[in-house]
C-alpha atoms as a PDB file:
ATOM      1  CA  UNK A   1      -3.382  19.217 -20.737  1.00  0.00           C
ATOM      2  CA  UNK A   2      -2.086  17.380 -17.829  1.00  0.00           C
ATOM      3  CA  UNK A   3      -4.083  13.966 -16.889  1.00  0.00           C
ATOM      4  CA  UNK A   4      -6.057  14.665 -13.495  1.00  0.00           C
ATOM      5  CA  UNK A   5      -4.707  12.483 -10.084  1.00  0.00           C
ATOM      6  CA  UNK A   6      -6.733  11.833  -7.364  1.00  0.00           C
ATOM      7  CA  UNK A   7      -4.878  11.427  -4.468  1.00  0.00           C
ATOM      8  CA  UNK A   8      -7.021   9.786  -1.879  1.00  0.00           C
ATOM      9  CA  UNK A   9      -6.560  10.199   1.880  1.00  0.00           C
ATOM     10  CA  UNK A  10      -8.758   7.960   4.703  1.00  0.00           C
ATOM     11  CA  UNK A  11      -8.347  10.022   7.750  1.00  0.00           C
ATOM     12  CA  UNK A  12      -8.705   8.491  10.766  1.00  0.00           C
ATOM     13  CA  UNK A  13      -7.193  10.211  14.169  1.00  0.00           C
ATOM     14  CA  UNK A  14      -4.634  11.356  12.456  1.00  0.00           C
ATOM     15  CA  UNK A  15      -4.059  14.893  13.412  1.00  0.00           C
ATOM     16  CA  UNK A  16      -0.282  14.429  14.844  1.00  0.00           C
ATOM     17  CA  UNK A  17       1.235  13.794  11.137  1.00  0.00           C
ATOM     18  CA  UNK A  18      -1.579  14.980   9.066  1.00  0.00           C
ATOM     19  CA  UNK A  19      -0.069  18.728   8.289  1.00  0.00           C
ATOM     20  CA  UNK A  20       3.106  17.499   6.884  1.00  0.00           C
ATOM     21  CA  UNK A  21       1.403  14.855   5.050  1.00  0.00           C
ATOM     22  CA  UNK A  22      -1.161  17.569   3.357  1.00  0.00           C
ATOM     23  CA  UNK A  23       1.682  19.869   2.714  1.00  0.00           C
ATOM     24  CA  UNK A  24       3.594  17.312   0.871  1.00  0.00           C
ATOM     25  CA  UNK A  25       0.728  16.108  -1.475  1.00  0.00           C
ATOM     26  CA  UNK A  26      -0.549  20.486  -2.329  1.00  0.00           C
ATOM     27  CA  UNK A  27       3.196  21.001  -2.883  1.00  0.00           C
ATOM     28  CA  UNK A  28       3.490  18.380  -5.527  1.00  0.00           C
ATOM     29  CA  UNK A  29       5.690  19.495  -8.898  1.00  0.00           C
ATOM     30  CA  UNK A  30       2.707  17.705 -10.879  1.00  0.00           C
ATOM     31  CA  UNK A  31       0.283  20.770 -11.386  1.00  0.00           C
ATOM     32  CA  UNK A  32      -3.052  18.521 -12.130  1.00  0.00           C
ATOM     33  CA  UNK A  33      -4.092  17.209  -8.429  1.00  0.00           C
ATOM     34  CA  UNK A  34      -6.903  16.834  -6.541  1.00  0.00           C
ATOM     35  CA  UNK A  35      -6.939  15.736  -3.130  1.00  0.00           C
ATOM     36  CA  UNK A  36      -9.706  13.988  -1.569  1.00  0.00           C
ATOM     37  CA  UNK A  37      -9.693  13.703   2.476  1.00  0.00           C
ATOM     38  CA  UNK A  38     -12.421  11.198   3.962  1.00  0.00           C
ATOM     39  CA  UNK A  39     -12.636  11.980   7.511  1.00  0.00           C
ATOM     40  CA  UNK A  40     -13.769   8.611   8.853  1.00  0.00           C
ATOM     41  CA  UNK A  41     -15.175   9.396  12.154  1.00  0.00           C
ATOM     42  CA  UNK A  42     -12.027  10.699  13.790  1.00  0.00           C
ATOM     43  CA  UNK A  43     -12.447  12.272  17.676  1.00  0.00           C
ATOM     44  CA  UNK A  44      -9.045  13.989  17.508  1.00  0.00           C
ATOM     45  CA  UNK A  45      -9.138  17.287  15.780  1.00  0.00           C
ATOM     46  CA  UNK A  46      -7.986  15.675  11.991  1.00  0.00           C
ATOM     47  CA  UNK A  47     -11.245  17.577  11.124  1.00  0.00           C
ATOM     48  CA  UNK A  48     -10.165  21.070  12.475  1.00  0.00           C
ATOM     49  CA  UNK A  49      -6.908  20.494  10.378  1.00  0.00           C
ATOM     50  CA  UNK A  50      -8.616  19.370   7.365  1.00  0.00           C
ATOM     51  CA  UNK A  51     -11.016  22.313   7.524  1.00  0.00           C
ATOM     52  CA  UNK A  52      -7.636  24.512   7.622  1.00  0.00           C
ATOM     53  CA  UNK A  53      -6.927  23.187   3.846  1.00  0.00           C
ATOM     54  CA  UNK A  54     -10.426  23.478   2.693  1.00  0.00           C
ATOM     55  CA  UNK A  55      -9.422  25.922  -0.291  1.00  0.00           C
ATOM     56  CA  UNK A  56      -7.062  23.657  -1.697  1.00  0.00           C
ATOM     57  CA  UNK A  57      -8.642  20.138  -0.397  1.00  0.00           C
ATOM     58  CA  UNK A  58     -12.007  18.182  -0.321  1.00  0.00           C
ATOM     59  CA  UNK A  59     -13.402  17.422   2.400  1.00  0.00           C
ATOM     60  CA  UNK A  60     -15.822  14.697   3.239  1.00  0.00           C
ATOM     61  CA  UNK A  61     -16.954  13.479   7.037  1.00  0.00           C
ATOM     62  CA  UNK A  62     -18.763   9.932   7.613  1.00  0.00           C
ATOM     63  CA  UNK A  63     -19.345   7.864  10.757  1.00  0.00           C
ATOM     64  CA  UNK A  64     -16.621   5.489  11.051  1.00  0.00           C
ATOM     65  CA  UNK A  65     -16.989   2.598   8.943  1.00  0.00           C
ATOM     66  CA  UNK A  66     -13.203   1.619   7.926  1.00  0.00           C
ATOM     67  CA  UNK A  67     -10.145   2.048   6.156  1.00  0.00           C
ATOM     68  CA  UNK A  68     -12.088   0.537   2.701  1.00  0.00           C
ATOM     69  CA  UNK A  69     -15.478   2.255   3.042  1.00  0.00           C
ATOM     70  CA  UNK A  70     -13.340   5.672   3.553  1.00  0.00           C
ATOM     71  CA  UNK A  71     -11.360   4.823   0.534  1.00  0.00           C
ATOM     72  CA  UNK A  72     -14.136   3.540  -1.112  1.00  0.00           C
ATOM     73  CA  UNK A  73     -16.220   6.736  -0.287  1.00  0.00           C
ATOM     74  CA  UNK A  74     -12.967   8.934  -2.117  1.00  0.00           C
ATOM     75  CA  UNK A  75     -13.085   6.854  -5.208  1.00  0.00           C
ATOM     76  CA  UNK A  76     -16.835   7.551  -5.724  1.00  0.00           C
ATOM     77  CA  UNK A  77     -16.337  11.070  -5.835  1.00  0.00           C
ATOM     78  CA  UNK A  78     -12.909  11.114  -7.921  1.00  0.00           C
ATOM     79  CA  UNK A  79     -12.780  12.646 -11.437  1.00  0.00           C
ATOM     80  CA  UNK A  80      -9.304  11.761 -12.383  1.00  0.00           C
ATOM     81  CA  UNK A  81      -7.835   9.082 -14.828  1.00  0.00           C
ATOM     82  CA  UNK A  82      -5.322   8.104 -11.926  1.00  0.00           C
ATOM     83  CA  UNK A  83      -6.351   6.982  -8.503  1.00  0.00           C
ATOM     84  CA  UNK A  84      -3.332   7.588  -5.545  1.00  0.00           C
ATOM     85  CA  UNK A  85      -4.236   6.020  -1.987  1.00  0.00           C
ATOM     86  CA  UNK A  86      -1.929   7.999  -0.053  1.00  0.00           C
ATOM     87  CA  UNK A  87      -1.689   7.591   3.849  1.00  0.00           C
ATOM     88  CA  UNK A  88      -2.080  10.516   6.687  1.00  0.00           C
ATOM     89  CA  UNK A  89       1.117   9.497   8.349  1.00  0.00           C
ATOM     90  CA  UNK A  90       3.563   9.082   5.520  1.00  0.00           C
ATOM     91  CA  UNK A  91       5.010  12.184   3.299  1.00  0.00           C
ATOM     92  CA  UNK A  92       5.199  12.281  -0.471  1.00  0.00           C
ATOM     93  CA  UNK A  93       8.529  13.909  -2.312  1.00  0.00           C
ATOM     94  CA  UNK A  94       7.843  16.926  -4.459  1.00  0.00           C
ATOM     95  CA  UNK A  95       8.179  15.635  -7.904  1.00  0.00           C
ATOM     96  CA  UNK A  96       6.542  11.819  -6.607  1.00  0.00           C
ATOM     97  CA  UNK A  97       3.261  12.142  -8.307  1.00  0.00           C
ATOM     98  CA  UNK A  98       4.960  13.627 -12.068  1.00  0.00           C
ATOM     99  CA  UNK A  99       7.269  10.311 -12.057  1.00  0.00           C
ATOM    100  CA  UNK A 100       4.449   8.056 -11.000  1.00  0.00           C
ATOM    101  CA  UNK A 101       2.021   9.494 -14.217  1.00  0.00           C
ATOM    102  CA  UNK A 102       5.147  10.285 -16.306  1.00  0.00           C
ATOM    103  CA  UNK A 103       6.146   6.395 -15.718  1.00  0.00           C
ATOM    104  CA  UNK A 104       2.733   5.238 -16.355  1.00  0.00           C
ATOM    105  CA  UNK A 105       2.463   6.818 -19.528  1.00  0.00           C
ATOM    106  CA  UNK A 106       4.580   4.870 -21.021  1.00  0.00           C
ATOM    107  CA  UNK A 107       3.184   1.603 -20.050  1.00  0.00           C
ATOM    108  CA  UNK A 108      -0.294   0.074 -20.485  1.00  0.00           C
ATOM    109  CA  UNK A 109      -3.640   1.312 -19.525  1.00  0.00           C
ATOM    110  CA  UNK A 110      -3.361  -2.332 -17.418  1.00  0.00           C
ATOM    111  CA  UNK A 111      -0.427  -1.136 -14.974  1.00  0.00           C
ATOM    112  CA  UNK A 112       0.018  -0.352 -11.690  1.00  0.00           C
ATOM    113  CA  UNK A 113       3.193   1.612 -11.143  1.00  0.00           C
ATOM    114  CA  UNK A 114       5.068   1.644  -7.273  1.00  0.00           C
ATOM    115  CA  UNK A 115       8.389   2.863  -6.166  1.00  0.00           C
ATOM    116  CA  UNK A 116      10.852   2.213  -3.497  1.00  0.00           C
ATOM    117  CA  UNK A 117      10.557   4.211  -0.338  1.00  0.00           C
ATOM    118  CA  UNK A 118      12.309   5.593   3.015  1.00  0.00           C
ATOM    119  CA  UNK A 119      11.622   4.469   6.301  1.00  0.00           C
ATOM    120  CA  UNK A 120      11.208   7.528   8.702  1.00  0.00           C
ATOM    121  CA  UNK A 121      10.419   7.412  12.496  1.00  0.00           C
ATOM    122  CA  UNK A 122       7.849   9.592  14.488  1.00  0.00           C
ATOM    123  CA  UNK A 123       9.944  12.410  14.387  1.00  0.00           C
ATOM    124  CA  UNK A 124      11.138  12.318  10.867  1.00  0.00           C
ATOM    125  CA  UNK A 125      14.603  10.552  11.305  1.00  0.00           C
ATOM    126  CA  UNK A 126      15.690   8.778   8.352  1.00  0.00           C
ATOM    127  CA  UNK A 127      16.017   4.856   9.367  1.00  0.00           C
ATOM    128  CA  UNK A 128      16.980   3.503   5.923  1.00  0.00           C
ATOM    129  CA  UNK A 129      16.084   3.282   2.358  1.00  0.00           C
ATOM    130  CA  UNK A 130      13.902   0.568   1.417  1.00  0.00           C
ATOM    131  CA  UNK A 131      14.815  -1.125  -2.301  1.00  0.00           C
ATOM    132  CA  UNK A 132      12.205  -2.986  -3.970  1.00  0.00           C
ATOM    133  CA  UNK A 133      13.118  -6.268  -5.406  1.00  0.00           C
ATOM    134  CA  UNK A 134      13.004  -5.414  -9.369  1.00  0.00           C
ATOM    135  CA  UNK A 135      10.690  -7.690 -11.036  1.00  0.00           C
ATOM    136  CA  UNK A 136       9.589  -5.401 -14.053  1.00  0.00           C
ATOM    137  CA  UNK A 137      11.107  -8.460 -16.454  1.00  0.00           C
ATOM    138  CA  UNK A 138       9.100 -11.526 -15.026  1.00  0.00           C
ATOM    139  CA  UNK A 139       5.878 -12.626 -16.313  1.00  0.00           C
ATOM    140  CA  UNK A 140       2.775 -11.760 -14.790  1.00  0.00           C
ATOM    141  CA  UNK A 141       2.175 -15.472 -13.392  1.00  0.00           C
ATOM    142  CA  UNK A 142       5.655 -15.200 -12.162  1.00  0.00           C
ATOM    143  CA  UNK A 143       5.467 -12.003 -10.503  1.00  0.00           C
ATOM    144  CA  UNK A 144       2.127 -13.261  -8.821  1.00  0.00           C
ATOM    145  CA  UNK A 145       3.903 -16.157  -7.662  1.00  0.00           C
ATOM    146  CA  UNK A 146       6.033 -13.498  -5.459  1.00  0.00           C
ATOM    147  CA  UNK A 147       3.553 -11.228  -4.653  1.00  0.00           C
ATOM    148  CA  UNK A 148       1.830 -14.414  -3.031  1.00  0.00           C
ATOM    149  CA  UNK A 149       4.720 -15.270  -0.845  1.00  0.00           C
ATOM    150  CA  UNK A 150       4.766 -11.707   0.373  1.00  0.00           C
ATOM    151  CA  UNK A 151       3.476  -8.295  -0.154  1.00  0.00           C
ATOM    152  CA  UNK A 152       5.669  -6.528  -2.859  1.00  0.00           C
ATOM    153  CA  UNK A 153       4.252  -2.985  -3.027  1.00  0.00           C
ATOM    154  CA  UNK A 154       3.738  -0.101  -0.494  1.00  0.00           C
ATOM    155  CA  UNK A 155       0.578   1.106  -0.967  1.00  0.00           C
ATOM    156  CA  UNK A 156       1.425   4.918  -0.855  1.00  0.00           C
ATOM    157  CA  UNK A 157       3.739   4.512  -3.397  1.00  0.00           C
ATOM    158  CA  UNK A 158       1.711   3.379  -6.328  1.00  0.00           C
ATOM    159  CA  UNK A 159      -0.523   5.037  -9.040  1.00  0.00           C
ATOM    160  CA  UNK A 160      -3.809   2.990  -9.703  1.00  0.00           C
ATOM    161  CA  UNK A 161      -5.576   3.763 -13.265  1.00  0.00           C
ATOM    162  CA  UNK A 162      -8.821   4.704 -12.303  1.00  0.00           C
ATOM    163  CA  UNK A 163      -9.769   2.329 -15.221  1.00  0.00           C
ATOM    164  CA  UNK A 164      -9.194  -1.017 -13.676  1.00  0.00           C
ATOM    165  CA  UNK A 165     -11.561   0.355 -11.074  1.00  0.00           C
ATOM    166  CA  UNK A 166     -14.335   0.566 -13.088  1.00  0.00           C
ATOM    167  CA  UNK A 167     -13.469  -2.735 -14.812  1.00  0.00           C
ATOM    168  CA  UNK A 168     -14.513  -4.018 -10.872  1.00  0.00           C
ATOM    169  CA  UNK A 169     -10.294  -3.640  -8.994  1.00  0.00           C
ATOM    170  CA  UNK A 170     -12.404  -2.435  -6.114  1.00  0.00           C
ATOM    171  CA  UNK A 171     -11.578  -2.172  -2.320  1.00  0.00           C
ATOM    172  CA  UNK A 172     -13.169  -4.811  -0.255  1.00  0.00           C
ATOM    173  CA  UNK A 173     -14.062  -4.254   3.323  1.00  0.00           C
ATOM    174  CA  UNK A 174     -12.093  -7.082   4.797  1.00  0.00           C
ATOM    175  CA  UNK A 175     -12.111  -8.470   8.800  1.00  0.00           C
ATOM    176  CA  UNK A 176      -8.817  -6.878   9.178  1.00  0.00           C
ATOM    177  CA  UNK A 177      -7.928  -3.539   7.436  1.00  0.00           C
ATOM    178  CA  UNK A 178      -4.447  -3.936   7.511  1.00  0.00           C
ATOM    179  CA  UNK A 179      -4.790  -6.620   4.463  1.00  0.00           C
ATOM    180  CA  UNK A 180      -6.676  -4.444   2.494  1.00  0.00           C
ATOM    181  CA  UNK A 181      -3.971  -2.897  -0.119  1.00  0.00           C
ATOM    182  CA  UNK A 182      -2.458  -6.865  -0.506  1.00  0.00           C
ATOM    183  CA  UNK A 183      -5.770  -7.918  -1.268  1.00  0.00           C
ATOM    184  CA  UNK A 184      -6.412  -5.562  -3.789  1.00  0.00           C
ATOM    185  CA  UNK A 185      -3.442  -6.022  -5.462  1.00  0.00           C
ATOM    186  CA  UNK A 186      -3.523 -10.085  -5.276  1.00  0.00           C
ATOM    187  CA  UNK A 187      -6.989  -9.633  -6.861  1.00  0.00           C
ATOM    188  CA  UNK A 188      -5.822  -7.064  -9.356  1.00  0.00           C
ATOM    189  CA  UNK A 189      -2.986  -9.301 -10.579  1.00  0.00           C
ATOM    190  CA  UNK A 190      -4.187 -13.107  -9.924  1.00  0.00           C
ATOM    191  CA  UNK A 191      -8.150 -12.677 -11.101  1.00  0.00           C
ATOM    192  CA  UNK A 192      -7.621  -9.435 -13.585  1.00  0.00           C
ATOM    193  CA  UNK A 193      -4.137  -9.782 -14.700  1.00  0.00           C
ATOM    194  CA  UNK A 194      -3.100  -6.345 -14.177  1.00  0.00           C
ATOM    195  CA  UNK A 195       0.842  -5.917 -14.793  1.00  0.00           C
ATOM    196  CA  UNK A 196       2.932  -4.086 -12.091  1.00  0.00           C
ATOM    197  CA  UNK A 197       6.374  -1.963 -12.650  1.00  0.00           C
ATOM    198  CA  UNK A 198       8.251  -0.541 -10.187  1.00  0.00           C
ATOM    199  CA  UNK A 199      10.234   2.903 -10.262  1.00  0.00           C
ATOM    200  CA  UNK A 200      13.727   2.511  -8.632  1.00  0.00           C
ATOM    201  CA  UNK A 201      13.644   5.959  -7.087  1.00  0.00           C
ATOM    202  CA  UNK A 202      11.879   6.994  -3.657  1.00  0.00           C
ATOM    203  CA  UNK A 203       9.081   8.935  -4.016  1.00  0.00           C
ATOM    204  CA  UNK A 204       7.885   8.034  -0.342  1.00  0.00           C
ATOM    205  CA  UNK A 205       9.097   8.512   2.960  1.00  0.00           C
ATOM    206  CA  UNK A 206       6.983   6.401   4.909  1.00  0.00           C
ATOM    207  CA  UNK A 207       6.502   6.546   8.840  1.00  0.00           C
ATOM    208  CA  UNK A 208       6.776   4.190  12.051  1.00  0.00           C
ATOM    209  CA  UNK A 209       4.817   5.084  14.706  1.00  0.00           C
ATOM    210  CA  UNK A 210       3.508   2.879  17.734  1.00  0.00           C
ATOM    211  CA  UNK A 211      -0.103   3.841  17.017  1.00  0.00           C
ATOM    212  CA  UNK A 212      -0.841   2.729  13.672  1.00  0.00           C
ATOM    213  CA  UNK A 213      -2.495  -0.441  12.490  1.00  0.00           C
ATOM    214  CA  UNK A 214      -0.325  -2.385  10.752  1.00  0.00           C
ATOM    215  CA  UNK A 215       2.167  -1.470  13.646  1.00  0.00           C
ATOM    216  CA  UNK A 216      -0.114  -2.891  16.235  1.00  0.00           C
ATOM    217  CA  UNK A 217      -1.359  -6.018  14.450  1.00  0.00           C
ATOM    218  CA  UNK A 218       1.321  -7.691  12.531  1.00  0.00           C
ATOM    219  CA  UNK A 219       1.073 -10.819  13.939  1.00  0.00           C
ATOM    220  CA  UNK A 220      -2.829 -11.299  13.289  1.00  0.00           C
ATOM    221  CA  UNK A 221      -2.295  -9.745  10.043  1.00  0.00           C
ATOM    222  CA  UNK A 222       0.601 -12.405   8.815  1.00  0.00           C
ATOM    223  CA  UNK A 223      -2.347 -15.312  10.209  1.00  0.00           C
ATOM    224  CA  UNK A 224      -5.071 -13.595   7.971  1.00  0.00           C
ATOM    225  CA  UNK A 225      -2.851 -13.437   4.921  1.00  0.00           C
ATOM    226  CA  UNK A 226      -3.038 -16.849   4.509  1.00  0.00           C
ATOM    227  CA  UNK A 227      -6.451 -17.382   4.217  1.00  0.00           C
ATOM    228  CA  UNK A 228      -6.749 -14.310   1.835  1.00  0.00           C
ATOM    229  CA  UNK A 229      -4.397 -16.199  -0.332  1.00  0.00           C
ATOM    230  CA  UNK A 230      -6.286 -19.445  -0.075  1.00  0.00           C
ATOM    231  CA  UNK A 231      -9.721 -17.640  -1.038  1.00  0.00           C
ATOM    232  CA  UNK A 232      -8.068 -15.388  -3.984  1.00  0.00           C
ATOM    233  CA  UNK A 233      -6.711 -18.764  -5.456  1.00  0.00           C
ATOM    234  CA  UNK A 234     -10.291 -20.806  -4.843  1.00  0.00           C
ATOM    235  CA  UNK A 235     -11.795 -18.271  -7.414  1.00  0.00           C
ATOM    236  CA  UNK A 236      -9.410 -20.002  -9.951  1.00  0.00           C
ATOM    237  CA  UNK A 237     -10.016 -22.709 -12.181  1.00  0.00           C
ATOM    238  CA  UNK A 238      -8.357 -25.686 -10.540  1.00  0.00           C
ATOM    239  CA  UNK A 239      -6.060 -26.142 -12.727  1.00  0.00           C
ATOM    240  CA  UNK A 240      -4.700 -22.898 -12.794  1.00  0.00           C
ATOM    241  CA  UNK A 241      -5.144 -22.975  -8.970  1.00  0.00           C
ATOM    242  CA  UNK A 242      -3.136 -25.874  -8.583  1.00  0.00           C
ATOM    243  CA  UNK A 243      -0.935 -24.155 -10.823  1.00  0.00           C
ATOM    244  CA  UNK A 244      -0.198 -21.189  -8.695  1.00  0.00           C
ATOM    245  CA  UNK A 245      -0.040 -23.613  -5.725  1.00  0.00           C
ATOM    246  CA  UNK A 246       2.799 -25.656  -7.255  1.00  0.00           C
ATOM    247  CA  UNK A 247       4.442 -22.762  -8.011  1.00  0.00           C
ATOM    248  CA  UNK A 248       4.295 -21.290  -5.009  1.00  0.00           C
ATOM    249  CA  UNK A 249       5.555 -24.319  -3.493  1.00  0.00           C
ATOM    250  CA  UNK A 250       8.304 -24.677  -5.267  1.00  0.00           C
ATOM    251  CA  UNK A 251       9.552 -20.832  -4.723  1.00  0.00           C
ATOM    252  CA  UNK A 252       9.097 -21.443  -0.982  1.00  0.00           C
ATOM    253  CA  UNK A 253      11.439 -24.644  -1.424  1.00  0.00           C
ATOM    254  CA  UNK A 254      14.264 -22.486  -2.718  1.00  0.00           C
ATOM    255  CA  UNK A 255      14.772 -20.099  -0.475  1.00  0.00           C
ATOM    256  CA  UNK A 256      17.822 -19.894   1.684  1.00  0.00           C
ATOM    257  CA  UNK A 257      17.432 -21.731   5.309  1.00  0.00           C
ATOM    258  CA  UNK A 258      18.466 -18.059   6.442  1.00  0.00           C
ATOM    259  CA  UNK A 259      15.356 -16.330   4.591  1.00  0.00           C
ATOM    260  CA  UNK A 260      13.334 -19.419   6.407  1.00  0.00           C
ATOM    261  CA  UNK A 261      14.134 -18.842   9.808  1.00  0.00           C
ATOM    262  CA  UNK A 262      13.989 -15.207   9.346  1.00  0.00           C
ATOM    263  CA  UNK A 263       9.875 -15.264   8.570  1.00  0.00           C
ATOM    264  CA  UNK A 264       9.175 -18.213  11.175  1.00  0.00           C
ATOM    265  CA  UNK A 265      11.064 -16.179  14.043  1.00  0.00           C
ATOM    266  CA  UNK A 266       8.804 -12.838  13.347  1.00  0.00           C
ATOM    267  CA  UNK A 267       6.040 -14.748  13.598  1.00  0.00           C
ATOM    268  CA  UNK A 268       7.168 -16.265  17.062  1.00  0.00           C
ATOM    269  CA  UNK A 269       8.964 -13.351  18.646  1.00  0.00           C
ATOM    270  CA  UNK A 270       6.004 -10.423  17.479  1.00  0.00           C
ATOM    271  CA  UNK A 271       3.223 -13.088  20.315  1.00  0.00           C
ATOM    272  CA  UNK A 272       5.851 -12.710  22.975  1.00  0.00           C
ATOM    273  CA  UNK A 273       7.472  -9.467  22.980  1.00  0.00           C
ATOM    274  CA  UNK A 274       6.260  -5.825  23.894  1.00  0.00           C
ATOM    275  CA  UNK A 275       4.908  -3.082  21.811  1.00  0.00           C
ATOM    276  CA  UNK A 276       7.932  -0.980  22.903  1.00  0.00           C
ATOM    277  CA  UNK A 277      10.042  -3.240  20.729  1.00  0.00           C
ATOM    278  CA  UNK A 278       8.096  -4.053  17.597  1.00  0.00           C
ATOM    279  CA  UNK A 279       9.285  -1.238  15.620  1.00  0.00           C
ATOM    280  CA  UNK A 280      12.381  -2.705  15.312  1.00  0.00           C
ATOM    281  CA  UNK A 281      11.304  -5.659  14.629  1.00  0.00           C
ATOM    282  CA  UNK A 282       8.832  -4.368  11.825  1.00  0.00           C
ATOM    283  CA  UNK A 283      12.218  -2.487  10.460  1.00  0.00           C
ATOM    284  CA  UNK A 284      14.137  -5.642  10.431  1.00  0.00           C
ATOM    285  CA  UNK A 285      11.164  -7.811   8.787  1.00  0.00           C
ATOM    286  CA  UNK A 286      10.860  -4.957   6.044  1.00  0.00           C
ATOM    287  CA  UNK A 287      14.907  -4.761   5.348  1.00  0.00           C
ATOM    288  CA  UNK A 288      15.613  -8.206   5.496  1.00  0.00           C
ATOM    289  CA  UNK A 289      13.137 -10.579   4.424  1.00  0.00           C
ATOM    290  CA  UNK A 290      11.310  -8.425   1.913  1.00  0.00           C
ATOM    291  CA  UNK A 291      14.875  -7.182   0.464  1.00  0.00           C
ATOM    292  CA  UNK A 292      16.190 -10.630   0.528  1.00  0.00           C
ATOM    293  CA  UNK A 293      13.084 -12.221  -1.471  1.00  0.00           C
END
């Protein structure tokens, strides 16, 4: 029989994209699913559309506490061996979930598997294909030392054994929510050496739209990422600390002046220009510095 998934969706005012995204995780190839919905408080009608699935969905309501309490709240209730945190806005591909646990089988119980992804806008329009840098060879301290530079991994495109879970890879409620996948997965592969392998096929076609978090706080987000870092690395021993910092250091140092300015002049130009224009500045930041890491 097939291992059981639990796809996990925090639901949060999300009723303009939240049919197709429902449609795309109950019309999955992989036949051993169940989807959890936590329906954090929203005052749109995400509940009325939610309530629409109930026959093929669960359904739980709460007060709004959070992207990690609603997540948090999913995973408590979960009976599968594979956890999938899968976002209201974005849209899986049919056979996504049998190459994620088909992938994963083949691997250790200590994996996280992720994919590459497509970049659609609010309408659906294809932007571009995103192409993970392929790391699947490097050690885990070297792959760390990347995934502290930068975040490596879209969220809604990885499979999570529900084992490292209970081995304590939980979801901390952090002062901004937007950090709260990189955290988990600097803490999963810095403090609990978890190993990480991505799938070079898109399995995710992942949306842009003004009104969602990470769209509206990138710049505050970037800021908090360094102190997330910084704490992560403090639970360390210092010499494996110092370690990581050297390391670190000394990626940073080789990177092309180009790559340099590129990261600096998101920081500066996200404080001074509108919300109107971000998106394309979000789509250049992902395509261009991630790619060119």
């Amino acid at each position: 029989m097939l291992d059981l998934v639990s796809v996990i969706i925090p639901v949060y005012n999300s009723a303009k994209f939240l049919r197709e995204s429902l449609e795309s995780v109950i019309s999955q190839t992989y036949q051993n699913i169940e989807i959890i919905c936590v329906n954090d408080g929203s005052t749109d009608n995400s509940l009325e559309i939610l309530k629409k699935y109930s026959d093929k969905i669960t359904i739980i309501t709460q007060e709004n506490q959070g992207l990690a309490s609603a997540l948090n709240t999913g995973i408590k209730q979960m009976k599968g061996k594979w956890f999938k945190w899968f976002s209201p806005d974005d849209i899986l591909y049919p056979d996504a979930i049998e190459i994620l646990v088909n992938t994963a089988n083949k691997l250790s119980e200590n994996c996280i598997v992720y994919s590459n992804w497509i970049i659609i806008d609010e309408k659906g329009k294809k932007l571009r294909e995103f192409h993970e840098s392929n790391y699947n060879e490097l050690s885990n301290f070297d792959f760390n030392v990347r995934l502290l530079d930068s975040p490596l991994i879209n969220v809604n495109t990885s499979l999570i054994p529900l084992s490292l879970i209970e081995k304590g890879y939980n979801i901390q409620n952090l002062d901004n929510s937007v950090a709260v996948d990189y955290d988990f997965f600097l803490r999963s592969g810095i403090l609990y050496k978890t190993k990480f392998h991505l799938i070079e096929k898109n399995l995710v076609k992942y949306r842009i739209h003004h009104n969602q978090l990470s769209h509206n706080k990138i710049t505050s987000t970037l800021q908090y990422v360094d102190v997330l870092k910084e704490s992560i690395l403090s639970k360390l021993g210092p010499a494996e600390s110092k370690r990581y910092f050297r390391a670190l250091k000394n990626y940073n140092r080789q990177k092309s002046f180009l790559q340099k300015i590129m990261y600096f002049s998101l920081k500066i130009i996200t404080k001074i220009l509108p919300v109107s224009l971000t998106d394309k500045i979000i789509l250049f930041y992902l395509n261009k510095v991630r790619k060119s890491r």
